[in-house]
PDB file of N, CA and C in Angstrom:
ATOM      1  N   UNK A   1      91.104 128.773  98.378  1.00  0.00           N
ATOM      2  CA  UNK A   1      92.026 128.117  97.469  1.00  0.00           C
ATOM      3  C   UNK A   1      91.567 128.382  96.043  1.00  0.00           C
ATOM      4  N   UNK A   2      92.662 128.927  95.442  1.00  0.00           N
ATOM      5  CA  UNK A   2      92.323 128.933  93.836  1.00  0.00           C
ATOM      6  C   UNK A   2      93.042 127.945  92.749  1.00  0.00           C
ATOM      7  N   UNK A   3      92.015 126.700  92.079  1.00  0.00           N
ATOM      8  CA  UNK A   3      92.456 125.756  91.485  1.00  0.00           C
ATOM      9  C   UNK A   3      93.010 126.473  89.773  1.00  0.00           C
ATOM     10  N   UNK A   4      94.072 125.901  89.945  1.00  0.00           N
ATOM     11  CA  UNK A   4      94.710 126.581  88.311  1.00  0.00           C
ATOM     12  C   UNK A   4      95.614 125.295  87.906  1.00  0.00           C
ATOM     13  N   UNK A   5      95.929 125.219  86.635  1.00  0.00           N
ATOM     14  CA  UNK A   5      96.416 124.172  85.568  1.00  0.00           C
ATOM     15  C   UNK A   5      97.582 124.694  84.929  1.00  0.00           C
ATOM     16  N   UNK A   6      98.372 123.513  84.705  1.00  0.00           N
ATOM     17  CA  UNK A   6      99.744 123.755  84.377  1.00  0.00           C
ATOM     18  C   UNK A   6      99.658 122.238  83.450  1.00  0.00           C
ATOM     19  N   UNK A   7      99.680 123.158  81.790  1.00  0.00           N
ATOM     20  CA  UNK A   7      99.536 122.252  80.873  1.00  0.00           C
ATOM     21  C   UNK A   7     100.894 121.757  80.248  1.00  0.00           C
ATOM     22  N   UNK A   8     101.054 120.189  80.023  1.00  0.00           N
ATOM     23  CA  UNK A   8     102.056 119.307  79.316  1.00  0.00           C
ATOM     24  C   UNK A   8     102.050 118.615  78.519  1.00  0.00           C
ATOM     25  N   UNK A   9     102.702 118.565  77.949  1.00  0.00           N
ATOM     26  CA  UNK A   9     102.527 117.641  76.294  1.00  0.00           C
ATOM     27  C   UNK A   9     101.693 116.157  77.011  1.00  0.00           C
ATOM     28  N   UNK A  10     101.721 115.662  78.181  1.00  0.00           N
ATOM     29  CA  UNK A  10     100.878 114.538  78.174  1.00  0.00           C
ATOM     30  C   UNK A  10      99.731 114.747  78.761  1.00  0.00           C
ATOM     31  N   UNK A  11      99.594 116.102  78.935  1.00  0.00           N
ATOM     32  CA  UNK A  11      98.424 116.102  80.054  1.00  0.00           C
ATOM     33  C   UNK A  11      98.421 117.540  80.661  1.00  0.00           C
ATOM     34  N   UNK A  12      97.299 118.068  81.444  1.00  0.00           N
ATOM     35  CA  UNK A  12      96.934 118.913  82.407  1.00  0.00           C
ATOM     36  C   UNK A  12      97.290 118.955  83.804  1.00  0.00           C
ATOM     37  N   UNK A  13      98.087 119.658  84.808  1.00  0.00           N
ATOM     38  CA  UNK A  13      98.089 118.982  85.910  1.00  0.00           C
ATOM     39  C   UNK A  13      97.487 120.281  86.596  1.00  0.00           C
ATOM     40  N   UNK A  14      96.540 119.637  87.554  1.00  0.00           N
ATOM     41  CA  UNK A  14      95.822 120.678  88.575  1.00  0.00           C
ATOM     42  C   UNK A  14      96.356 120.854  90.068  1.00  0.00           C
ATOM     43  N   UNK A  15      96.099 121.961  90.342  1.00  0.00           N
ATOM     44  CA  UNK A  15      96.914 122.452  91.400  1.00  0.00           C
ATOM     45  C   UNK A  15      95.995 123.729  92.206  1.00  0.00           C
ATOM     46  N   UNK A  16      95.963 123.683  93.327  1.00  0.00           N
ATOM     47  CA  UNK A  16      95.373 124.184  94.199  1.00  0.00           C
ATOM     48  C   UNK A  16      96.496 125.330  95.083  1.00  0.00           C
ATOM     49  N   UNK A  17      96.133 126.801  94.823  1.00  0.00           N
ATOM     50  CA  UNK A  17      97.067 127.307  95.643  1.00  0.00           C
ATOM     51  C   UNK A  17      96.260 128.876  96.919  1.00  0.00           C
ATOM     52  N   UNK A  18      97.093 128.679  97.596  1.00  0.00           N
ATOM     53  CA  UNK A  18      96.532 130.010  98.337  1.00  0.00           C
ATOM     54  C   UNK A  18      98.066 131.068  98.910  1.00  0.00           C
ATOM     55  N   UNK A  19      98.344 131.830  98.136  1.00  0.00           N
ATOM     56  CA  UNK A  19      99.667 132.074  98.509  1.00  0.00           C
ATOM     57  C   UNK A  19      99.370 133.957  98.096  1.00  0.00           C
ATOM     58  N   UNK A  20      98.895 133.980  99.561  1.00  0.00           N
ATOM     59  CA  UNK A  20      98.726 135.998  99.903  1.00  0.00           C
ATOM     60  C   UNK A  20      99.301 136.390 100.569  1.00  0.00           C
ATOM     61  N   UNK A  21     100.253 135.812 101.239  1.00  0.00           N
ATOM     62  CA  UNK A  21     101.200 136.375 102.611  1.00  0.00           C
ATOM     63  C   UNK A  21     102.538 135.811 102.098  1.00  0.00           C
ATOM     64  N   UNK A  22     103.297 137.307 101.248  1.00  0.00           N
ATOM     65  CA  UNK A  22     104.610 137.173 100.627  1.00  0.00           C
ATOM     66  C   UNK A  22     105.520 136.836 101.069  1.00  0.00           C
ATOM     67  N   UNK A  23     105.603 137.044 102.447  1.00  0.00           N
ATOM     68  CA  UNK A  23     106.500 136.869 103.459  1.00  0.00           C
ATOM     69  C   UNK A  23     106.426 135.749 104.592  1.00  0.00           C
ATOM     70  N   UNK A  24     105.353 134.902 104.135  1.00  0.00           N
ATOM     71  CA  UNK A  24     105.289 133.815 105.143  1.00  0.00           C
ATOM     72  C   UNK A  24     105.839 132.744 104.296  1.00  0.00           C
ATOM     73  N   UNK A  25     106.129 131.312 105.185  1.00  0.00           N
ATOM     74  CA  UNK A  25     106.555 129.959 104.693  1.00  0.00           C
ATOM     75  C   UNK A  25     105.279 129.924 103.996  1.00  0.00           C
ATOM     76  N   UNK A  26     105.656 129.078 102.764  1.00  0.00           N
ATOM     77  CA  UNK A  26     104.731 128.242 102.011  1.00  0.00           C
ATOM     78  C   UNK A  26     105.112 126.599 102.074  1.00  0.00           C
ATOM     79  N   UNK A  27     103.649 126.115 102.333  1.00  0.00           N
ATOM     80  CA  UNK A  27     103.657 124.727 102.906  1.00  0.00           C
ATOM     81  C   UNK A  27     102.748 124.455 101.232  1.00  0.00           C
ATOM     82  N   UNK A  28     103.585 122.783 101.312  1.00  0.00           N
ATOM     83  CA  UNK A  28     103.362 122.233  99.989  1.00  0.00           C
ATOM     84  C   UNK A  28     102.869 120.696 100.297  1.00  0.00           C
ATOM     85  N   UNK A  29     101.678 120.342  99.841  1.00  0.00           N
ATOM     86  CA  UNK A  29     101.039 119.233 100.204  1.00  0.00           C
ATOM     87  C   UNK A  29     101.042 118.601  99.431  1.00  0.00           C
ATOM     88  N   UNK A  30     101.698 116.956  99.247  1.00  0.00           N
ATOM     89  CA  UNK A  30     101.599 116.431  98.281  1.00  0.00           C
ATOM     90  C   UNK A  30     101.114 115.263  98.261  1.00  0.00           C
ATOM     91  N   UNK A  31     100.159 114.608  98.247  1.00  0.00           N
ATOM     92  CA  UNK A  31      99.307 113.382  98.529  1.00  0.00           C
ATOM     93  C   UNK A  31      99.857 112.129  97.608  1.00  0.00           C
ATOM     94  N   UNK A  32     100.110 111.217  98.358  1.00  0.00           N
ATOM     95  CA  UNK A  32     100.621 110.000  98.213  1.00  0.00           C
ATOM     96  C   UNK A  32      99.862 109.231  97.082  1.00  0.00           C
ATOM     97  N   UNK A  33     100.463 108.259  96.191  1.00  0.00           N
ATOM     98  CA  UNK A  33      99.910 106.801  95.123  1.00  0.00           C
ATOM     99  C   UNK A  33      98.694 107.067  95.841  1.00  0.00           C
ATOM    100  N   UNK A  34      97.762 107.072  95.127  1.00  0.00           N
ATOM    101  CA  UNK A  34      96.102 106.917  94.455  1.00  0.00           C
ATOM    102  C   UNK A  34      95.389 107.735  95.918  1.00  0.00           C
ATOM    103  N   UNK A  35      96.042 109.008  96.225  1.00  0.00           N
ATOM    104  CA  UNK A  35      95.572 109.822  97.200  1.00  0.00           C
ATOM    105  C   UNK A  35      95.378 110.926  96.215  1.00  0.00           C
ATOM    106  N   UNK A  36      94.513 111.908  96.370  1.00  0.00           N
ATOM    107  CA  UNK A  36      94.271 113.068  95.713  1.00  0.00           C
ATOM    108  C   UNK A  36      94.357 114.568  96.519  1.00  0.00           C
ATOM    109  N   UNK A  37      94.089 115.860  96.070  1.00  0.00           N
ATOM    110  CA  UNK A  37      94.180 116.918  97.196  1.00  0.00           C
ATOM    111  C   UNK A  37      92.946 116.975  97.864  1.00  0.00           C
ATOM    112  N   UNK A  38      92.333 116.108  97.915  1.00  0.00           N
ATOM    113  CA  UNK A  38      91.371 116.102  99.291  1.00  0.00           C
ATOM    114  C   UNK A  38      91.588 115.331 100.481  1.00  0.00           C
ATOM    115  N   UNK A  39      92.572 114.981 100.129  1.00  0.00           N
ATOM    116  CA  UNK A  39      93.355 114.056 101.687  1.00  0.00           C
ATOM    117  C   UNK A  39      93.579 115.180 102.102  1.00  0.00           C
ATOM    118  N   UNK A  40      94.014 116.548 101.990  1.00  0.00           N
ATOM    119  CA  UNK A  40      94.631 117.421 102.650  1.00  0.00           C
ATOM    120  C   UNK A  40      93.353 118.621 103.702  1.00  0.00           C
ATOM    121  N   UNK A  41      91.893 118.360 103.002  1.00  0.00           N
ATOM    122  CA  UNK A  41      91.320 119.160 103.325  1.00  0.00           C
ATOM    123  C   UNK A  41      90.969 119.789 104.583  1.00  0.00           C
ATOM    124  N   UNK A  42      91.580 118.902 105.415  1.00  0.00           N
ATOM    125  CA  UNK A  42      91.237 119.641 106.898  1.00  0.00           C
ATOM    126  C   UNK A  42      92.879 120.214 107.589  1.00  0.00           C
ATOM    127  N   UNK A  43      93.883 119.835 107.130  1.00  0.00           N
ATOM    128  CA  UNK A  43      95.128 120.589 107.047  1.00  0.00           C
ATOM    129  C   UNK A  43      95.168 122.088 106.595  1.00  0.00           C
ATOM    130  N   UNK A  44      94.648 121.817 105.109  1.00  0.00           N
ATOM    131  CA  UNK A  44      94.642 122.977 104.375  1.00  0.00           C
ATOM    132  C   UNK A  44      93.632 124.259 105.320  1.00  0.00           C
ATOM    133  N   UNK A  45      92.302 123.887 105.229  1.00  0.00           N
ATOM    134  CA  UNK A  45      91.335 124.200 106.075  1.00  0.00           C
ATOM    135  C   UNK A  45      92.312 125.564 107.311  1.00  0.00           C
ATOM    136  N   UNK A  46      93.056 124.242 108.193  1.00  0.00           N
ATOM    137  CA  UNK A  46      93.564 124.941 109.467  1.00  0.00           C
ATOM    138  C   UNK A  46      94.500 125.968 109.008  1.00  0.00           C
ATOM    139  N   UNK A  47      95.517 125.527 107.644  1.00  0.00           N
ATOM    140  CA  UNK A  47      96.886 126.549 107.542  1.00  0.00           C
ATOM    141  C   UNK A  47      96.453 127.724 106.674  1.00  0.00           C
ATOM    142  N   UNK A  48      95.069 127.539 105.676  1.00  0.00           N
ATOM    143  CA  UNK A  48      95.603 128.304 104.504  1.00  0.00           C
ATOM    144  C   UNK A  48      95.249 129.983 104.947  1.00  0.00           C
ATOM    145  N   UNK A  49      94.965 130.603 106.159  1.00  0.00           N
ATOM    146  CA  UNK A  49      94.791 132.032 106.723  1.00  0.00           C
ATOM    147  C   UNK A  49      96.055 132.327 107.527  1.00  0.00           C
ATOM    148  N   UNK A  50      96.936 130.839 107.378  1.00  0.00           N
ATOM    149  CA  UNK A  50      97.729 131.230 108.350  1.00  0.00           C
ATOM    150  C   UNK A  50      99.646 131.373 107.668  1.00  0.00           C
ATOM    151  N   UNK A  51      99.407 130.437 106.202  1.00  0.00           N
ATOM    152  CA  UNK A  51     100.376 130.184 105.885  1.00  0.00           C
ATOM    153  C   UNK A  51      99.938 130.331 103.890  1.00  0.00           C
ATOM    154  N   UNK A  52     101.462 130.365 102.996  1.00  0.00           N
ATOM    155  CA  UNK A  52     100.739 130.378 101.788  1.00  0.00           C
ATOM    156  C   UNK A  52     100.637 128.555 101.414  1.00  0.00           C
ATOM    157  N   UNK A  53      99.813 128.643 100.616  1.00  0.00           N
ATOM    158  CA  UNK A  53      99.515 126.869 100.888  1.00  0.00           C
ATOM    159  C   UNK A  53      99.262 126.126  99.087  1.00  0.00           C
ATOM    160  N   UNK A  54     100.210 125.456  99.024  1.00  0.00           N
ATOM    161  CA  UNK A  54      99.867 124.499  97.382  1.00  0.00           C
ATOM    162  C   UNK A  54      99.481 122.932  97.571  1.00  0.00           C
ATOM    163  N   UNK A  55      98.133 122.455  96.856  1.00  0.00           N
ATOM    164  CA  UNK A  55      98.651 121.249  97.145  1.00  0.00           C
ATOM    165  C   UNK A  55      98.081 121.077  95.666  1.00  0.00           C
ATOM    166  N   UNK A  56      98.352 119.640  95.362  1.00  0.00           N
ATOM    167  CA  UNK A  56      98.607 119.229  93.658  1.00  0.00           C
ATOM    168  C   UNK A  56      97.597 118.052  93.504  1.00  0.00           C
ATOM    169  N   UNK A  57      96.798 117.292  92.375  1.00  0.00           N
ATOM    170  CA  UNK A  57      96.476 116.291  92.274  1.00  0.00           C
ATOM    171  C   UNK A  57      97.681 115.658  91.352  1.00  0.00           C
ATOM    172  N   UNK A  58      98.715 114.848  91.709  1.00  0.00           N
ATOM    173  CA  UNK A  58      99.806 114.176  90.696  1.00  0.00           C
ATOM    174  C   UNK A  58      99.079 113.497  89.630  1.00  0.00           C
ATOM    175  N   UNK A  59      99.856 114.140  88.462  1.00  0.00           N
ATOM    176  CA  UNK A  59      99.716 113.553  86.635  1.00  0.00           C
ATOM    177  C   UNK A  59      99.129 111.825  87.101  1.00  0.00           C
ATOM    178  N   UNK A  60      97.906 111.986  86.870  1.00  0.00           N
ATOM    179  CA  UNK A  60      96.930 110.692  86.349  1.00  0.00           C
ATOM    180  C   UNK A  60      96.003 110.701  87.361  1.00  0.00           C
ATOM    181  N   UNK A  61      95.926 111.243  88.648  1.00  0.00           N
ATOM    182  CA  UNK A  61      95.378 111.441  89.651  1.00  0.00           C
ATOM    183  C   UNK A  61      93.999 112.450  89.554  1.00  0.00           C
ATOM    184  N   UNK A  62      92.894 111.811  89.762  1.00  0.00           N
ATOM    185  CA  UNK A  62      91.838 112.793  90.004  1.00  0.00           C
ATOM    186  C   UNK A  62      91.622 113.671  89.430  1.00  0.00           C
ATOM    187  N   UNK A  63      91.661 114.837  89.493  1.00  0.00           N
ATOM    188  CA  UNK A  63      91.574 116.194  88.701  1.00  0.00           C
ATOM    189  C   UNK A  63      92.851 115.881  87.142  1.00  0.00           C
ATOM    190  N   UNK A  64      94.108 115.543  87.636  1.00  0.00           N
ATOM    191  CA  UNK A  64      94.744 115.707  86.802  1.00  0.00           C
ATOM    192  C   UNK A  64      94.968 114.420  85.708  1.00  0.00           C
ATOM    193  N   UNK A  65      93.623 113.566  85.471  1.00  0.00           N
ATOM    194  CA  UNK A  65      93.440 112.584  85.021  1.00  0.00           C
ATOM    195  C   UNK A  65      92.397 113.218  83.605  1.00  0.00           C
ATOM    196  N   UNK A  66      92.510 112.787  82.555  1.00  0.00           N
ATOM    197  CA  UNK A  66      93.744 111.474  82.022  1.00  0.00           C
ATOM    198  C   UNK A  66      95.239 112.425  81.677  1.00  0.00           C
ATOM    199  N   UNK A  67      95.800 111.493  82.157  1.00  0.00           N
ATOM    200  CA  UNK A  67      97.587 111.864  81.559  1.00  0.00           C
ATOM    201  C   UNK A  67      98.048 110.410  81.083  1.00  0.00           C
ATOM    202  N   UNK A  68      99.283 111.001  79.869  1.00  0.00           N
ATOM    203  CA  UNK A  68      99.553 109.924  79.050  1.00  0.00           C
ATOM    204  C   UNK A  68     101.197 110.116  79.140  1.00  0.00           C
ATOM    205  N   UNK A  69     101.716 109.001  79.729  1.00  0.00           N
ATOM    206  CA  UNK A  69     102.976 108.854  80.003  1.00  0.00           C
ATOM    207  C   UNK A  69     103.812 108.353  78.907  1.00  0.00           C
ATOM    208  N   UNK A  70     104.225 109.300  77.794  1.00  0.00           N
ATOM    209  CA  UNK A  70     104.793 109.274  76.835  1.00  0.00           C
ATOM    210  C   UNK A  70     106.531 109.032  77.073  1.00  0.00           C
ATOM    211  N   UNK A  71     106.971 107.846  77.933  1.00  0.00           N
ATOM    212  CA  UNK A  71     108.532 108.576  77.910  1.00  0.00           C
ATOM    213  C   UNK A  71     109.228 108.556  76.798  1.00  0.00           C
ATOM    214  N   UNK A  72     108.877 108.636  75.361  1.00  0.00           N
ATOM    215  CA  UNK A  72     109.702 108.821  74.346  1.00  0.00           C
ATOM    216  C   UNK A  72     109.658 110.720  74.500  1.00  0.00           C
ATOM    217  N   UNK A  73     109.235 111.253  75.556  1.00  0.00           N
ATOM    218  CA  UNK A  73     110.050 112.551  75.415  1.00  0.00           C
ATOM    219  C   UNK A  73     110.996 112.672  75.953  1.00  0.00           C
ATOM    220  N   UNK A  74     111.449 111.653  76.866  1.00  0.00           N
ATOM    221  CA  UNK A  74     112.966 112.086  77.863  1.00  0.00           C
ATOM    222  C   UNK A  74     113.714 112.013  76.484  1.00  0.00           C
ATOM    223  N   UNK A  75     113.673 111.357  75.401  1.00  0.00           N
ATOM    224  CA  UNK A  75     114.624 110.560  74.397  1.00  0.00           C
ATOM    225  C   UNK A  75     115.352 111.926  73.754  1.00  0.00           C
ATOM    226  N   UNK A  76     114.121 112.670  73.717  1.00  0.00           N
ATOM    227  CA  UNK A  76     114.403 114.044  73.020  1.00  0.00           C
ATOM    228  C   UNK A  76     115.575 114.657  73.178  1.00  0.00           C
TER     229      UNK A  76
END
């Protein structure tokens, strides 16, 4: 798995991907309120030779902590 960042005006969000087989399903893991991408690690473990595989830490979560929930940008 290669961890890479996808930066936002409130924050960093980290993301974990393994996606080498162009032609296979890609399975997307997304871990639940105050779960992080290590809930996934023995999933990931089994699929990621077998399938292409993303899973995310969600904005404020773990890796992708601190994030600052500005909604005066929806206003924009």
């Amino acid at each position: 798995m290669e961890e890479k960042t996808y930066q936002t005006p409130c924050g960093t969000i980290h993301y974990w991907t393994n996606v080498s087989h162009s032609d296979e399903i890609t399975l997307v893991f997304l871990p639940g309120l105050t779960a992080d991408h290590r809930l996934f690690d023995k999933q990931i473990q089994y699929f990621e030779n077998r399938y292409n595989v993303i899973v995310w830490d969600a904005p404020a979560h773990a890796s992708s902590w601190p994030f600052r929930f500005d909604f005066d940008l929806f206003d924009k």
